[in-house]
PDB file of N, CA and C in Angstrom:
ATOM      1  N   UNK A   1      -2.031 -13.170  16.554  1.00  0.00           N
ATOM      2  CA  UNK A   1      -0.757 -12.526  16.289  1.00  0.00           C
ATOM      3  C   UNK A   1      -0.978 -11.447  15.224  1.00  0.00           C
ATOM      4  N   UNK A   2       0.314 -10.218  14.807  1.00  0.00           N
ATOM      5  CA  UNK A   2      -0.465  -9.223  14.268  1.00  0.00           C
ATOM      6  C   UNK A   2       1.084  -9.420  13.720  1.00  0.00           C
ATOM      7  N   UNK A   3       0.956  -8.376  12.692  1.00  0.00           N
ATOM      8  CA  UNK A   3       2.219  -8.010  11.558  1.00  0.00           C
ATOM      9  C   UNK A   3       1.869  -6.523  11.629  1.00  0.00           C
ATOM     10  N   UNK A   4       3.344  -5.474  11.527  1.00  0.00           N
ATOM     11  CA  UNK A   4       3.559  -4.103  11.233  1.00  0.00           C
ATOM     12  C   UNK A   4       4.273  -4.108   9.993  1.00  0.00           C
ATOM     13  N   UNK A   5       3.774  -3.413   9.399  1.00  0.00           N
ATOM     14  CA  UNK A   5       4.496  -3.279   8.356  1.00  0.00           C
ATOM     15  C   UNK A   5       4.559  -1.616   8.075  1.00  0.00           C
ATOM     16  N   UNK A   6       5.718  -0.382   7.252  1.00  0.00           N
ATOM     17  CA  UNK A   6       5.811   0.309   7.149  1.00  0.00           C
ATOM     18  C   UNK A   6       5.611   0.602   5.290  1.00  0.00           C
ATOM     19  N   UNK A   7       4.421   1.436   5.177  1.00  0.00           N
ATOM     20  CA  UNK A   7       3.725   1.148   3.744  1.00  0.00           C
ATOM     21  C   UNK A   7       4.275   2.416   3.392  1.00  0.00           C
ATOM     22  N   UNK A   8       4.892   2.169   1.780  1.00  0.00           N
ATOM     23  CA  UNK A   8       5.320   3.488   1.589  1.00  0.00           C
ATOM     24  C   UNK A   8       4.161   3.623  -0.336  1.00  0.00           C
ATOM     25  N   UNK A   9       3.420   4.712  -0.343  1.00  0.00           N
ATOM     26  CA  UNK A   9       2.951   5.067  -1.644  1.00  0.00           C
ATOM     27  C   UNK A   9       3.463   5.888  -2.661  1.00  0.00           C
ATOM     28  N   UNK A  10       3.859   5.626  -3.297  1.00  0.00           N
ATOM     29  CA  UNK A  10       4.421   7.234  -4.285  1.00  0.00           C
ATOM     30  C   UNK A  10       3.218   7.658  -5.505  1.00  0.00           C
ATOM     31  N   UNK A  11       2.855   8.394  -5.363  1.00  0.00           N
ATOM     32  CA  UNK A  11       1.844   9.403  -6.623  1.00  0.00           C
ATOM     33  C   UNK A  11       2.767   9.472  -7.682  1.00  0.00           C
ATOM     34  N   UNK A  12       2.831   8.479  -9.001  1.00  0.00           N
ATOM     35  CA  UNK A  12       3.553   9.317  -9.749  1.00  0.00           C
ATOM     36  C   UNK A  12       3.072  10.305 -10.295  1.00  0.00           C
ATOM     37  N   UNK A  13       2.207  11.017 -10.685  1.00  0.00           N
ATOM     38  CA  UNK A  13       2.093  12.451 -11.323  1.00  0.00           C
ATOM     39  C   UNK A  13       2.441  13.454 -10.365  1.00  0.00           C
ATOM     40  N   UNK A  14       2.447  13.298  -9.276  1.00  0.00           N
ATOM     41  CA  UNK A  14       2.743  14.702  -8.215  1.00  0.00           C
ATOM     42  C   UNK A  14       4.448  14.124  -8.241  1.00  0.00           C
ATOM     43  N   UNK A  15       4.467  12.968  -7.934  1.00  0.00           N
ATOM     44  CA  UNK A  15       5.912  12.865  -7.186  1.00  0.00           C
ATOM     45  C   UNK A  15       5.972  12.492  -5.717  1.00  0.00           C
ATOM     46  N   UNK A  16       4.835  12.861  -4.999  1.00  0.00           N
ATOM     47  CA  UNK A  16       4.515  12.891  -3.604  1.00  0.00           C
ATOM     48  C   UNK A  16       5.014  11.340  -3.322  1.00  0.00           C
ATOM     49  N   UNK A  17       5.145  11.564  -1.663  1.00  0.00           N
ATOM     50  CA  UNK A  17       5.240  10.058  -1.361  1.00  0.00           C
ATOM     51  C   UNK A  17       4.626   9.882   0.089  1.00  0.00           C
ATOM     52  N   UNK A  18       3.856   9.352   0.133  1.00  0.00           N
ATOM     53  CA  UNK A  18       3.494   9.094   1.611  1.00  0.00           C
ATOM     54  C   UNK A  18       3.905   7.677   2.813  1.00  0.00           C
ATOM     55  N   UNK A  19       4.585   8.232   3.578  1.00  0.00           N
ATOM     56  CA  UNK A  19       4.901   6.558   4.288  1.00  0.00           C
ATOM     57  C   UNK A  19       3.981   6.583   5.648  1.00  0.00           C
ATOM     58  N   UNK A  20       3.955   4.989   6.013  1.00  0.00           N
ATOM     59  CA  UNK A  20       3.046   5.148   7.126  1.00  0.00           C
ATOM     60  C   UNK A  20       3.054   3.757   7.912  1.00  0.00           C
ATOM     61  N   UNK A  21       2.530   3.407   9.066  1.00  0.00           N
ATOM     62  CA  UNK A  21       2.840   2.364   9.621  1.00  0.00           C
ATOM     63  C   UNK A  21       1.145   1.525   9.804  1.00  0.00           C
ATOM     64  N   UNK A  22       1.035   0.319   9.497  1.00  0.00           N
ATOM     65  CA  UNK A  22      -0.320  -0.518   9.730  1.00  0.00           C
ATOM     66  C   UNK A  22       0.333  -1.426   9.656  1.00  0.00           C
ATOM     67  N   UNK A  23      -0.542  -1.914  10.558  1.00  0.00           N
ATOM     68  CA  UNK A  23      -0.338  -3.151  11.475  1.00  0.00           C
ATOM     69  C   UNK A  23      -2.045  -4.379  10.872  1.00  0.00           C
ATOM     70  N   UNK A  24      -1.801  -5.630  10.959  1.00  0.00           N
ATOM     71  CA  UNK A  24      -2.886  -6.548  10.471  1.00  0.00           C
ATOM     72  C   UNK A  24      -2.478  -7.544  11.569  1.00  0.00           C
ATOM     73  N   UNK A  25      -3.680  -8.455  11.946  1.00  0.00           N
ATOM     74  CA  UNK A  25      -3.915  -9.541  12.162  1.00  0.00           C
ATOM     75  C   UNK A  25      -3.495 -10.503  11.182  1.00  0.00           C
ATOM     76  N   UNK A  26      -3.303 -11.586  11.649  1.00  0.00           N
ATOM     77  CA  UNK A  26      -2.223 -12.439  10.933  1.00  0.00           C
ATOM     78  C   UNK A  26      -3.685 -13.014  10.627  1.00  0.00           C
ATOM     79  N   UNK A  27      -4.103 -13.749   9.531  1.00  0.00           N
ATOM     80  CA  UNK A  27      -5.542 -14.470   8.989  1.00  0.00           C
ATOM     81  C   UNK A  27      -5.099 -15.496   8.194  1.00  0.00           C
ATOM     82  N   UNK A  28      -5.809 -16.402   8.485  1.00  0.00           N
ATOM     83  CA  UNK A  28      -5.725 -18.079   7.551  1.00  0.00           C
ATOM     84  C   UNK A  28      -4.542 -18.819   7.783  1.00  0.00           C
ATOM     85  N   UNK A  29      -3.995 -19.523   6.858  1.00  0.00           N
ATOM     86  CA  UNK A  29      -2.910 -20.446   6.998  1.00  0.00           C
ATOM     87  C   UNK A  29      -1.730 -19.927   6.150  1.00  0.00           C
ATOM     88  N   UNK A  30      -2.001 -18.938   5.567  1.00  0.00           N
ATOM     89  CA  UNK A  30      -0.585 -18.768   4.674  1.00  0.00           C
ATOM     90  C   UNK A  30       0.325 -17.797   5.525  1.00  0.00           C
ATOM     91  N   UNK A  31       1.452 -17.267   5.007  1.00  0.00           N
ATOM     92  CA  UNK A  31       2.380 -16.395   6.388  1.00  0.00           C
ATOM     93  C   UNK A  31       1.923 -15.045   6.192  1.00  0.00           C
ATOM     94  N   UNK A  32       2.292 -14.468   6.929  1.00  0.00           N
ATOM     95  CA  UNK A  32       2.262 -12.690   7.065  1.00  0.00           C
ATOM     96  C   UNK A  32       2.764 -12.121   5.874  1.00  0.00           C
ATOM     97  N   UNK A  33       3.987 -12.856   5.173  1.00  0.00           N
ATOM     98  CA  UNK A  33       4.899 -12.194   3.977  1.00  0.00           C
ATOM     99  C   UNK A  33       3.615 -12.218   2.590  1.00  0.00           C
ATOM    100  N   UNK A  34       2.813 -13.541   2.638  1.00  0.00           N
ATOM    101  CA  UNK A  34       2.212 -13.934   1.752  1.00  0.00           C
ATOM    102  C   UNK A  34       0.472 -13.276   1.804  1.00  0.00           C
ATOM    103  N   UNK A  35       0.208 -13.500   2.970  1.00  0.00           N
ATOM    104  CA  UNK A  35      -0.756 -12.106   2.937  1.00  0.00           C
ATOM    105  C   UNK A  35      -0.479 -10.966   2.320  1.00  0.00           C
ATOM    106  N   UNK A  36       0.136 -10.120   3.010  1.00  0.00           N
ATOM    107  CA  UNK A  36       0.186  -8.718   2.603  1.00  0.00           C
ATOM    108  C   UNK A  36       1.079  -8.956   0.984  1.00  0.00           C
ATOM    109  N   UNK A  37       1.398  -9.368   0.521  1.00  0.00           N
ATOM    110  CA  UNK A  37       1.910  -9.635  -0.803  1.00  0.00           C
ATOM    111  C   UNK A  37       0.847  -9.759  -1.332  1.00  0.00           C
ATOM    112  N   UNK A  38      -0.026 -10.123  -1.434  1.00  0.00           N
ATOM    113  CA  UNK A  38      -1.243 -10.759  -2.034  1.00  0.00           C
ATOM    114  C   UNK A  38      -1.932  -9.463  -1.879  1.00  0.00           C
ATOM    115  N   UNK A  39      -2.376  -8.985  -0.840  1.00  0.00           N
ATOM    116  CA  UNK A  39      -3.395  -7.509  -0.270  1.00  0.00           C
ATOM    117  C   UNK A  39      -2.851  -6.488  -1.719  1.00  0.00           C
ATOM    118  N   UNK A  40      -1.760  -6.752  -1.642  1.00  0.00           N
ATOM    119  CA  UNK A  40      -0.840  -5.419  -2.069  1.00  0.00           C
ATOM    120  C   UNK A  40      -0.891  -5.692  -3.649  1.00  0.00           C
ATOM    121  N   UNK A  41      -0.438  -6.991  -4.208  1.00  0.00           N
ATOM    122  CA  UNK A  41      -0.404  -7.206  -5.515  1.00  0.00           C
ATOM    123  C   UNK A  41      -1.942  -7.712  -6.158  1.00  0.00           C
ATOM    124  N   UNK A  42      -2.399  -8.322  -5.366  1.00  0.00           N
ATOM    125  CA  UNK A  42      -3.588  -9.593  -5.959  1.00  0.00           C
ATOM    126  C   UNK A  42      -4.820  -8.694  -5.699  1.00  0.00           C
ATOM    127  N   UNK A  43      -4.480  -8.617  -4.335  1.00  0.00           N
ATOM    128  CA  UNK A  43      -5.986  -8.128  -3.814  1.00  0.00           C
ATOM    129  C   UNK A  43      -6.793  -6.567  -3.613  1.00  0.00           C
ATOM    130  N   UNK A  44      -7.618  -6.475  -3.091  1.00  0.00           N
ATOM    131  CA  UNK A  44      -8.138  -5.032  -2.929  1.00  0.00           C
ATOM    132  C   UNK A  44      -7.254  -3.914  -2.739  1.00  0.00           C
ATOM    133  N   UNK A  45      -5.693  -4.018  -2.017  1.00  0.00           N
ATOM    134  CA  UNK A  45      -5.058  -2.833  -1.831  1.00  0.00           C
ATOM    135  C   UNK A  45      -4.084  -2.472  -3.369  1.00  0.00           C
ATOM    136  N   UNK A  46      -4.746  -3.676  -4.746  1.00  0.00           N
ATOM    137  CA  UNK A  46      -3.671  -3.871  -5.767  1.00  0.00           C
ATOM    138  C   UNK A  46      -4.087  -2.376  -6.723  1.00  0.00           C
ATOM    139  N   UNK A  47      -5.435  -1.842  -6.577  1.00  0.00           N
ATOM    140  CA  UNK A  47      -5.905  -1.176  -7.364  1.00  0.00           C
ATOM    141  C   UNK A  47      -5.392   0.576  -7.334  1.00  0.00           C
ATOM    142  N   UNK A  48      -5.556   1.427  -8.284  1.00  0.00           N
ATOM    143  CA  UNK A  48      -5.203   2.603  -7.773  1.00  0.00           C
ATOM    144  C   UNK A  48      -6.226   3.214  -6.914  1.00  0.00           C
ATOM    145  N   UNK A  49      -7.913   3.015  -7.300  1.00  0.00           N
ATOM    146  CA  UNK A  49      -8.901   3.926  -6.639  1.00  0.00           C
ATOM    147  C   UNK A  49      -8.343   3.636  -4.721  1.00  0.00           C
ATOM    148  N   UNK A  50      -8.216   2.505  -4.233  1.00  0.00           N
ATOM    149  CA  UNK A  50      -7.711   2.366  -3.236  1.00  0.00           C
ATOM    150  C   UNK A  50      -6.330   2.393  -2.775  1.00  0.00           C
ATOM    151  N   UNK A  51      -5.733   2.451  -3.453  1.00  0.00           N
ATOM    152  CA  UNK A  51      -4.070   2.998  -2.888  1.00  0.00           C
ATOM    153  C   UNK A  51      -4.148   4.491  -2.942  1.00  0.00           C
ATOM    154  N   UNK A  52      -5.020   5.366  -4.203  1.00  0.00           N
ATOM    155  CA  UNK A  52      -4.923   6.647  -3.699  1.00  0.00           C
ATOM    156  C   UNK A  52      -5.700   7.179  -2.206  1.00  0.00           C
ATOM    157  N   UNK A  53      -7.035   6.340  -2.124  1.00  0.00           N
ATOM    158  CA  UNK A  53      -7.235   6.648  -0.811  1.00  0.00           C
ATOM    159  C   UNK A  53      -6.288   6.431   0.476  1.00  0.00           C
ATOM    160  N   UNK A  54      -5.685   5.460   0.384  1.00  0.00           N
ATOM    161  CA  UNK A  54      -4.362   4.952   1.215  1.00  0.00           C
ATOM    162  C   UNK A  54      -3.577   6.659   1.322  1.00  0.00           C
ATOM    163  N   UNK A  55      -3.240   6.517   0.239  1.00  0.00           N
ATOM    164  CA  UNK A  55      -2.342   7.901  -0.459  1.00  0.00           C
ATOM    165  C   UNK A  55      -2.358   8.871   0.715  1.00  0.00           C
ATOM    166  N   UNK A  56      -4.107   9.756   0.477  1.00  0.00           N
ATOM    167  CA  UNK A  56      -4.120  10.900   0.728  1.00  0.00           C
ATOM    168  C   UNK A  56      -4.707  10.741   3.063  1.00  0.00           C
ATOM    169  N   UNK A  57      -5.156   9.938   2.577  1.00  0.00           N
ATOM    170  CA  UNK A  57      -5.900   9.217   4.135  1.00  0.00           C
ATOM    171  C   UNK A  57      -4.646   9.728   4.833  1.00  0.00           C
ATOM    172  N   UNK A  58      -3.504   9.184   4.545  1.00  0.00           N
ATOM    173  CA  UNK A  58      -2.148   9.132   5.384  1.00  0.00           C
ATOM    174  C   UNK A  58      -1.681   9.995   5.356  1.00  0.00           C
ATOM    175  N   UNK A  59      -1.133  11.359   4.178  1.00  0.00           N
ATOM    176  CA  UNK A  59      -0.675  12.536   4.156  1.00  0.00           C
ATOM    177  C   UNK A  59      -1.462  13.454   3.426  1.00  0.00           C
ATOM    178  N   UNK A  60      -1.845  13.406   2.952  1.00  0.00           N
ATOM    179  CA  UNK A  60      -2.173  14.260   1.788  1.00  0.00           C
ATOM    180  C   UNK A  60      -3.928  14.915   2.282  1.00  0.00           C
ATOM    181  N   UNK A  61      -4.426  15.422   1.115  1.00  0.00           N
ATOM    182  CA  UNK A  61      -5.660  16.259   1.607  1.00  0.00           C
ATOM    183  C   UNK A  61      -7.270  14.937   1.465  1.00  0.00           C
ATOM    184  N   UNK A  62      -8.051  14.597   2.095  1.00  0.00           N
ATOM    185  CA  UNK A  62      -8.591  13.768   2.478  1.00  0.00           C
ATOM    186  C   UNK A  62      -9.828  14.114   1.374  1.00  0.00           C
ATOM    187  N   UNK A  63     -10.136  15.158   0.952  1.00  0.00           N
ATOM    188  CA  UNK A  63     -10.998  15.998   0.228  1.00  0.00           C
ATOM    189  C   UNK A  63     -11.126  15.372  -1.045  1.00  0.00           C
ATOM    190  N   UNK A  64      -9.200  14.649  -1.531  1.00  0.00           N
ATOM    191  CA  UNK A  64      -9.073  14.027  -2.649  1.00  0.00           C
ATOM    192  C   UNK A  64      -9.753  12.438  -2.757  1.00  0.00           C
ATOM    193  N   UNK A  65     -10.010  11.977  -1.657  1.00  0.00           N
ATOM    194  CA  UNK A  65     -10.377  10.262  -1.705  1.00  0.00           C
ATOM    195  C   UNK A  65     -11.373  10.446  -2.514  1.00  0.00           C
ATOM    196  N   UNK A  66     -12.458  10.989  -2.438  1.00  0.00           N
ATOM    197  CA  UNK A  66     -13.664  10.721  -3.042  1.00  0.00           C
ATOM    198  C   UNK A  66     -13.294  11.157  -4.571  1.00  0.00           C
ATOM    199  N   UNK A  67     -12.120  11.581  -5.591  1.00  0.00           N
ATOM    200  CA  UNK A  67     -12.027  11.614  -6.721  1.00  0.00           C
ATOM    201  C   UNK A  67     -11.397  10.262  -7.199  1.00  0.00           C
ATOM    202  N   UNK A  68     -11.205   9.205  -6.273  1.00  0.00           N
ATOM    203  CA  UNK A  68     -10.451   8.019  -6.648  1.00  0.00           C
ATOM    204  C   UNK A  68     -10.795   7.579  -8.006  1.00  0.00           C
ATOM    205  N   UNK A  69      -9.757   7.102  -8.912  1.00  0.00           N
ATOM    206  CA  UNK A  69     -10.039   6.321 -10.220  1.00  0.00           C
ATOM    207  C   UNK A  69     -10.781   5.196  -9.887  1.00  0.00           C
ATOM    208  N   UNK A  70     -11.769   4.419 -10.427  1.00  0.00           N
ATOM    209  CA  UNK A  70     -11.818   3.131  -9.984  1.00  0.00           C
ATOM    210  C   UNK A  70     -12.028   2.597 -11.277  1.00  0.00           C
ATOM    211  N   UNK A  71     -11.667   2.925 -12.440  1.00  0.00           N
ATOM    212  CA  UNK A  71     -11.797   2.336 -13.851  1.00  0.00           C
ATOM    213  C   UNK A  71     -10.996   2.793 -14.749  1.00  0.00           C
ATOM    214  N   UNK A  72      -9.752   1.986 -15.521  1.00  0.00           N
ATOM    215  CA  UNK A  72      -9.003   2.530 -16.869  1.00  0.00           C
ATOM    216  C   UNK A  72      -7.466   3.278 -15.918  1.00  0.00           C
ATOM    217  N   UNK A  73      -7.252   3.208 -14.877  1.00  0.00           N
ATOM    218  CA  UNK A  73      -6.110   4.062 -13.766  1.00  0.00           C
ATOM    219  C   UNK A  73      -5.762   2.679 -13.160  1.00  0.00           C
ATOM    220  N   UNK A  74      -4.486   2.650 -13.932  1.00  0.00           N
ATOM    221  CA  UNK A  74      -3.482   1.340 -13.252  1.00  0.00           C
ATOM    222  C   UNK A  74      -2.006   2.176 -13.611  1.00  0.00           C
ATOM    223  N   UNK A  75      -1.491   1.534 -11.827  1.00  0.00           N
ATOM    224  CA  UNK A  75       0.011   2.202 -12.518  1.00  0.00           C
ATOM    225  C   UNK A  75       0.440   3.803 -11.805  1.00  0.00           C
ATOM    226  N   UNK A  76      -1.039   4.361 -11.634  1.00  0.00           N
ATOM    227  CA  UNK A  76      -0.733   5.685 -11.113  1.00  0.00           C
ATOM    228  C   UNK A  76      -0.133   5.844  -9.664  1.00  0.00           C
ATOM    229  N   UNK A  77       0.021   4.827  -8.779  1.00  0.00           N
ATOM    230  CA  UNK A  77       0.413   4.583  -7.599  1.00  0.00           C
ATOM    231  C   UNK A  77       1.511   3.192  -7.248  1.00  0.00           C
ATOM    232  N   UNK A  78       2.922   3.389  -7.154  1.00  0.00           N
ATOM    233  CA  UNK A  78       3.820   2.195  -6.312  1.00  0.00           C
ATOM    234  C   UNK A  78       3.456   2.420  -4.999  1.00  0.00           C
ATOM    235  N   UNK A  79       3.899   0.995  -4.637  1.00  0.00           N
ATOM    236  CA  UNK A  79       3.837   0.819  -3.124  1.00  0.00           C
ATOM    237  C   UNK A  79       5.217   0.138  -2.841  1.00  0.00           C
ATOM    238  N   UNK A  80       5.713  -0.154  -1.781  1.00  0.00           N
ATOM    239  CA  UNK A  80       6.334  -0.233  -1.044  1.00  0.00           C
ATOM    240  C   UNK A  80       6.210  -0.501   0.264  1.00  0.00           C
ATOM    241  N   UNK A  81       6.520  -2.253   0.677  1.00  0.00           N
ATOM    242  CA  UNK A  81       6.085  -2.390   2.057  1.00  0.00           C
ATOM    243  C   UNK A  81       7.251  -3.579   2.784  1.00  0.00           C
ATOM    244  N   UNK A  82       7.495  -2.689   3.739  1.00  0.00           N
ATOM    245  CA  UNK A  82       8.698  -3.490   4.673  1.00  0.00           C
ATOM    246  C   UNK A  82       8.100  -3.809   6.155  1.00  0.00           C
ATOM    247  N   UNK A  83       8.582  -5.081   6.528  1.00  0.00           N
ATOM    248  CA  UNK A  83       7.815  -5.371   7.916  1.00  0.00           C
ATOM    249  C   UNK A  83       8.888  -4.853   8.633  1.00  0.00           C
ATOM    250  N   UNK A  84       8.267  -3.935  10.003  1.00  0.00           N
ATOM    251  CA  UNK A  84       8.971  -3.489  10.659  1.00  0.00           C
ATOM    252  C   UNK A  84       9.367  -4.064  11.615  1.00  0.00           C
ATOM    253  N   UNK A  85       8.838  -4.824  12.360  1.00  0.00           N
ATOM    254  CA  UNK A  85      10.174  -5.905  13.141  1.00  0.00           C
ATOM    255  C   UNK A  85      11.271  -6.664  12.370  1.00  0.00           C
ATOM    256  N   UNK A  86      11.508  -6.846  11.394  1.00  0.00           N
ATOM    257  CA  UNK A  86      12.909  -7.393  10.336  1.00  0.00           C
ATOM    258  C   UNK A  86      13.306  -6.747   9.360  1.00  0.00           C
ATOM    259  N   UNK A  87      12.557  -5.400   8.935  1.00  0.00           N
ATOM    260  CA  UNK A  87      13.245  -4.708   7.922  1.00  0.00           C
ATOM    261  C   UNK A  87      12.624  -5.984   6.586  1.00  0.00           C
ATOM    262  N   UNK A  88      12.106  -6.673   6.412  1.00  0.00           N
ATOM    263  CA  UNK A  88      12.161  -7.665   5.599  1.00  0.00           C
ATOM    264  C   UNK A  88      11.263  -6.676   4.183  1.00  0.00           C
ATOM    265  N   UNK A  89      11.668  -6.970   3.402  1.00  0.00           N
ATOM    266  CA  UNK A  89      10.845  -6.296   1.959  1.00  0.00           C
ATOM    267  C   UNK A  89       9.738  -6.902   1.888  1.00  0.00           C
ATOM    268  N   UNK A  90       8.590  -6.887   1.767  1.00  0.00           N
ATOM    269  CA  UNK A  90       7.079  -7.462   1.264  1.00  0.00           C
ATOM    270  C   UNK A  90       6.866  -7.475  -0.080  1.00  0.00           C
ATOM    271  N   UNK A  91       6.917  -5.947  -0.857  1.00  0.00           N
ATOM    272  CA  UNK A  91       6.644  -5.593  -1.690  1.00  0.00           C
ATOM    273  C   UNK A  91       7.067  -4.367  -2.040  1.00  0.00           C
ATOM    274  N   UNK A  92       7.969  -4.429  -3.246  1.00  0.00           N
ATOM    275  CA  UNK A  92       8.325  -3.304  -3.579  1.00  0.00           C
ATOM    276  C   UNK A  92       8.597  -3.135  -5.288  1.00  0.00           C
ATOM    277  N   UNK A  93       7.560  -2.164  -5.596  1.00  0.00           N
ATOM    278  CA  UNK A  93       6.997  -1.451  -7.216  1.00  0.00           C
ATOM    279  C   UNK A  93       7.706  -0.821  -7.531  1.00  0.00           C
ATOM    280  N   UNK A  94       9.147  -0.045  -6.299  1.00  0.00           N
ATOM    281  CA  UNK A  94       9.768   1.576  -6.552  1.00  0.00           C
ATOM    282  C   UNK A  94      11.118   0.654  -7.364  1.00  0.00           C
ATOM    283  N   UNK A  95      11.217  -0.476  -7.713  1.00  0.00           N
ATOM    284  CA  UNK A  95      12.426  -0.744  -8.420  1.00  0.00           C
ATOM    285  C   UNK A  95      13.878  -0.249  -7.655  1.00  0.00           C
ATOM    286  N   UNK A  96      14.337   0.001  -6.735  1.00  0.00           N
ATOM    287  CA  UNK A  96      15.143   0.163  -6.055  1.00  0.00           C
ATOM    288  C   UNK A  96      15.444  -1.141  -4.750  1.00  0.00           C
TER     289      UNK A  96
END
């Protein structure tokens, strides 16, 4: 079984925002909500060097991935993620 979810990033120093749709395989025993909660907060997608690649991969200029922070850069990127078959919230940094 697979999960869609609609990932939204915001750059705060530009302002930019990029939204986008990925889809995962459902993995292990915990739910879909608790995965990608985890990806997003806990795990590898929690960092900025990889949410800016997320970032620019999806809209932005691709040229930028390889300047990713990967040390002392927390904070420079919210996310925002709603599953798109229920509208259901996953995760959301934008305080709204």
């Amino acid at each position: 079984m697979s999960t869609t979810g609609i990932v939204t990033i915001k750059e705060l120093s530009s302002g930019l925002v990029v939204t986008y749709e990925d889809t995962w395989d459902d993995w292990g025993t915990a739910s879909p909500k608790e995965q990608w909660d985890f990806m997003w907060t806990e795990g590898n997608y929690s960092c900025d060097c990889n949410r800016k690649i997320f970032f620019y991969r999806h809209g932005f200029n691709e040229d930028k991935m390889d300047d990713a922070p990967c040390s002392g850069s927390e904070n420079q990127y919210l996310v925002k993620v709603v599953f798109k078959e229920t509208g259901e919230i996953v995760v959301n940094e934008f305080g709204d």
